[in-house]
C-alpha atoms as a PDB file:
ATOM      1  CA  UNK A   1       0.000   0.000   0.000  1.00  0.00           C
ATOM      2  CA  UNK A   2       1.532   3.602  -0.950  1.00  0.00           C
ATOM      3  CA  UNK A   3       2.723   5.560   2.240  1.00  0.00           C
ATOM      4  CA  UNK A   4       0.555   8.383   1.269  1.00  0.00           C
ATOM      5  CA  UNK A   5      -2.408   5.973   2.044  1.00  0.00           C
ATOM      6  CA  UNK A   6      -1.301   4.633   4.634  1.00  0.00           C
ATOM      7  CA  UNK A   7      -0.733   7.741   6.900  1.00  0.00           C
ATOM      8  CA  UNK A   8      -3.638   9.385   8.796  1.00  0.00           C
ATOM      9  CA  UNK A   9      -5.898  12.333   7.611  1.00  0.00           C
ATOM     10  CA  UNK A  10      -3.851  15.322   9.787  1.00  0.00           C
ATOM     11  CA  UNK A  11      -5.928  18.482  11.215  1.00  0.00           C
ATOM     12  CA  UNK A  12      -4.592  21.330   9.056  1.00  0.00           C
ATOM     13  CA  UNK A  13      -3.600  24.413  10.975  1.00  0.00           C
ATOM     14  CA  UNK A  14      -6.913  26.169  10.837  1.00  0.00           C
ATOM     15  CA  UNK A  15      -8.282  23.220  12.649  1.00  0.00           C
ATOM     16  CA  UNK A  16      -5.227  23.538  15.642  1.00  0.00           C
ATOM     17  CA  UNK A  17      -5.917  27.155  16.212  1.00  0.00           C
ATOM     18  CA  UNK A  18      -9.545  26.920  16.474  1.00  0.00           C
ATOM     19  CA  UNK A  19      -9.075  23.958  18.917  1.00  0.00           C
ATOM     20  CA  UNK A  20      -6.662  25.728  21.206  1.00  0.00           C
ATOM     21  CA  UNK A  21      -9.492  29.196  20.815  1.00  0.00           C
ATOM     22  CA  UNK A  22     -12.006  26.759  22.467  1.00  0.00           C
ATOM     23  CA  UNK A  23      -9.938  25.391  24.719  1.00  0.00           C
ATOM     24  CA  UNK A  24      -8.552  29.163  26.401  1.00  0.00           C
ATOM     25  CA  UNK A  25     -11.972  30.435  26.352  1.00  0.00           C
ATOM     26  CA  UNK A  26     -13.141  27.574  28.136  1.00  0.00           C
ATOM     27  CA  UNK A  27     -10.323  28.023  30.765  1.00  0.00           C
ATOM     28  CA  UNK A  28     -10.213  32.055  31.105  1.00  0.00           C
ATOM     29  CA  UNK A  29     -12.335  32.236  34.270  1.00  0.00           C
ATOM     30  CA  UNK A  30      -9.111  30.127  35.797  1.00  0.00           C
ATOM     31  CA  UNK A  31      -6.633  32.777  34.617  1.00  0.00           C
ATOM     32  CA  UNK A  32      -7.382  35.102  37.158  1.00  0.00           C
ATOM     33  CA  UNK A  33      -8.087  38.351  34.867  1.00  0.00           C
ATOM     34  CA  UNK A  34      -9.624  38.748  31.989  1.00  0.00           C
ATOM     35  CA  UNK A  35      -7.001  38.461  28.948  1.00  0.00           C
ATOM     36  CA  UNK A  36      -7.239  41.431  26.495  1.00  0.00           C
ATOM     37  CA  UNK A  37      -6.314  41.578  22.782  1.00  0.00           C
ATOM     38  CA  UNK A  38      -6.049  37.656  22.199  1.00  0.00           C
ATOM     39  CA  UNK A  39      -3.789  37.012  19.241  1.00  0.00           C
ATOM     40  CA  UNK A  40      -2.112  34.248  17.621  1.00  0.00           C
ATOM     41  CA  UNK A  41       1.257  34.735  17.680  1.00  0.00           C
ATOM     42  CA  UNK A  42       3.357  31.074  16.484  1.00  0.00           C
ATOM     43  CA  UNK A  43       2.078  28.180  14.888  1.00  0.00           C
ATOM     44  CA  UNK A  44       4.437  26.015  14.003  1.00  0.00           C
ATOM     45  CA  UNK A  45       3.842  21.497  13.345  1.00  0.00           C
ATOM     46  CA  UNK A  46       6.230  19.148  15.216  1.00  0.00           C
ATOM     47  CA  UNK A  47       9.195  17.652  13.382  1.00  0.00           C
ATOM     48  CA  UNK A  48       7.618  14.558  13.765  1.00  0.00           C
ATOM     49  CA  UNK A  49       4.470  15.999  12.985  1.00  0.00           C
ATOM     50  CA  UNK A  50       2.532  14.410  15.637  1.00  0.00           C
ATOM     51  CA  UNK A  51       1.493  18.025  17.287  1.00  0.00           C
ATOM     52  CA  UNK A  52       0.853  21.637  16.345  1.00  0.00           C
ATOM     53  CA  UNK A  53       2.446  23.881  18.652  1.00  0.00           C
ATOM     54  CA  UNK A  54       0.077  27.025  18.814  1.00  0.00           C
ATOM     55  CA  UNK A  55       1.506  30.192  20.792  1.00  0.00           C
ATOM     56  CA  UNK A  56      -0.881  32.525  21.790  1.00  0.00           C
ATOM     57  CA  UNK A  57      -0.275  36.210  23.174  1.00  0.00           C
ATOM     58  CA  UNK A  58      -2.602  38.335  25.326  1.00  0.00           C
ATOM     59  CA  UNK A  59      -2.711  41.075  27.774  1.00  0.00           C
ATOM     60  CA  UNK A  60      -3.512  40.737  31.301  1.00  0.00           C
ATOM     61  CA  UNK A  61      -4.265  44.316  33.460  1.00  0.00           C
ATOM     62  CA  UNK A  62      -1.829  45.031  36.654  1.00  0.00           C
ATOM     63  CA  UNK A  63      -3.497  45.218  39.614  1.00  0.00           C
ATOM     64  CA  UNK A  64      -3.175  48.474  40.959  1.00  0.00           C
ATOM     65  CA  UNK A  65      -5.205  49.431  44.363  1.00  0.00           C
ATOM     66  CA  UNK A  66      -6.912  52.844  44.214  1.00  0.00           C
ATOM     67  CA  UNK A  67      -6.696  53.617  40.368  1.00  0.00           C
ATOM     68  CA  UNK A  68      -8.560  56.345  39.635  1.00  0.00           C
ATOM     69  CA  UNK A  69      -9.278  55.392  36.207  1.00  0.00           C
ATOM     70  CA  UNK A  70     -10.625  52.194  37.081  1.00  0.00           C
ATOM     71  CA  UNK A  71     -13.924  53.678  36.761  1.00  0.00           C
ATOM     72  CA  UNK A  72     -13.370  54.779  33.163  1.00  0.00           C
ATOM     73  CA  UNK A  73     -12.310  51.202  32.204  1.00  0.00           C
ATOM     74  CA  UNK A  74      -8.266  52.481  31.885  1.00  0.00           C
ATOM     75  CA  UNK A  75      -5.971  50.252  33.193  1.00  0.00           C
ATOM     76  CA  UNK A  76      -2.703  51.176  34.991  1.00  0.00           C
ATOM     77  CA  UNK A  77      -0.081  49.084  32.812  1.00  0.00           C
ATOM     78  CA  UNK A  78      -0.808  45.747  31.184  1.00  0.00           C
ATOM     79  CA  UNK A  79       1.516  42.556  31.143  1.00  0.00           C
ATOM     80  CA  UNK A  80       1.849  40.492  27.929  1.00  0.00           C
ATOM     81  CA  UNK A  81       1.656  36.788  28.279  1.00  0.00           C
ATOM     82  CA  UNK A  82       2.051  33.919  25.929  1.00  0.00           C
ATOM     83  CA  UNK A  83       0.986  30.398  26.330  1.00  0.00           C
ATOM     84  CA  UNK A  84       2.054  27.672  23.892  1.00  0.00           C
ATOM     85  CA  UNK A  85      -0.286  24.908  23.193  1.00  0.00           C
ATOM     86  CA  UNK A  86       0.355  21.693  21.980  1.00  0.00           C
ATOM     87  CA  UNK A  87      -2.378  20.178  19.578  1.00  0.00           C
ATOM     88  CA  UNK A  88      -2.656  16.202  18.704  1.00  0.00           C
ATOM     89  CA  UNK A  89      -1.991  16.835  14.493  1.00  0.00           C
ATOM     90  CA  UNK A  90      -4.529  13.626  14.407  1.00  0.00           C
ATOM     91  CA  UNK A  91      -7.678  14.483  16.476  1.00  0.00           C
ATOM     92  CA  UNK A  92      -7.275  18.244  17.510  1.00  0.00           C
ATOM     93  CA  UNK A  93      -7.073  17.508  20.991  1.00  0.00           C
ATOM     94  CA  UNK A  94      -5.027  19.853  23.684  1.00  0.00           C
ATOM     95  CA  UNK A  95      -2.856  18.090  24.722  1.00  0.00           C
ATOM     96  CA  UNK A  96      -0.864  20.602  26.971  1.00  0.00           C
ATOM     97  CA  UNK A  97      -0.557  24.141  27.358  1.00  0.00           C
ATOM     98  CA  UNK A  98       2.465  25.871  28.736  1.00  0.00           C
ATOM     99  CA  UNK A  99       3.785  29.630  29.602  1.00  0.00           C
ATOM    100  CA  UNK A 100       6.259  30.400  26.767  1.00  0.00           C
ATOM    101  CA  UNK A 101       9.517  32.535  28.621  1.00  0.00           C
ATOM    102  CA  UNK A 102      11.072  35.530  26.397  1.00  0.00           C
END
């Protein structure tokens, strides 16, 4: 049987990042703050090609007591953090998630 048949039917990319857009919506209440300006940042498939490794970047506020803005829905600084997921290339499953360092 030809190789090409005999591998399975991969999730294309489009597939991984809506996975992994489920998945951190389903999870933001366990972030602590609401994350701001969600983007995709990395995509990138495994070298064996087993996972898609999906990096998203958002912004989480600084918690600053007494901010007068607060009021006026202006945060006082924001922190940008990244999370890298990795995606089963097979079934679209999350398979991990992890903080990606700078």
């Amino acid at each position: 049987m030809p190789e090409q048949l005999q591998q399975s039917k991969k999730i294309d990319v489009r597939a991984a990042v809506n996975a992994v857009q489920i998945y951190f919506q389903s999870i933001q209440d366990l972030i602590g703050s609401e994350p701001k300006n969600v983007r995709l940042e990395e995509v990138e498939l495994s070298e064996d090609k087993k996972f898609w490794l999906i990096t998203l970047g958002y912004n989480l506020a600084n918690s600053v007591k007494n901010n007068p803005l607060e009021n006026l829905g202006i945060s006082i600084g924001e922190n940008r953090e990244y999370k890298i997921f990795k995606v089963d290339a097979e079934t679209g499953e999350v398979a991990s998630m992890k903080i990606r360092e700078l």
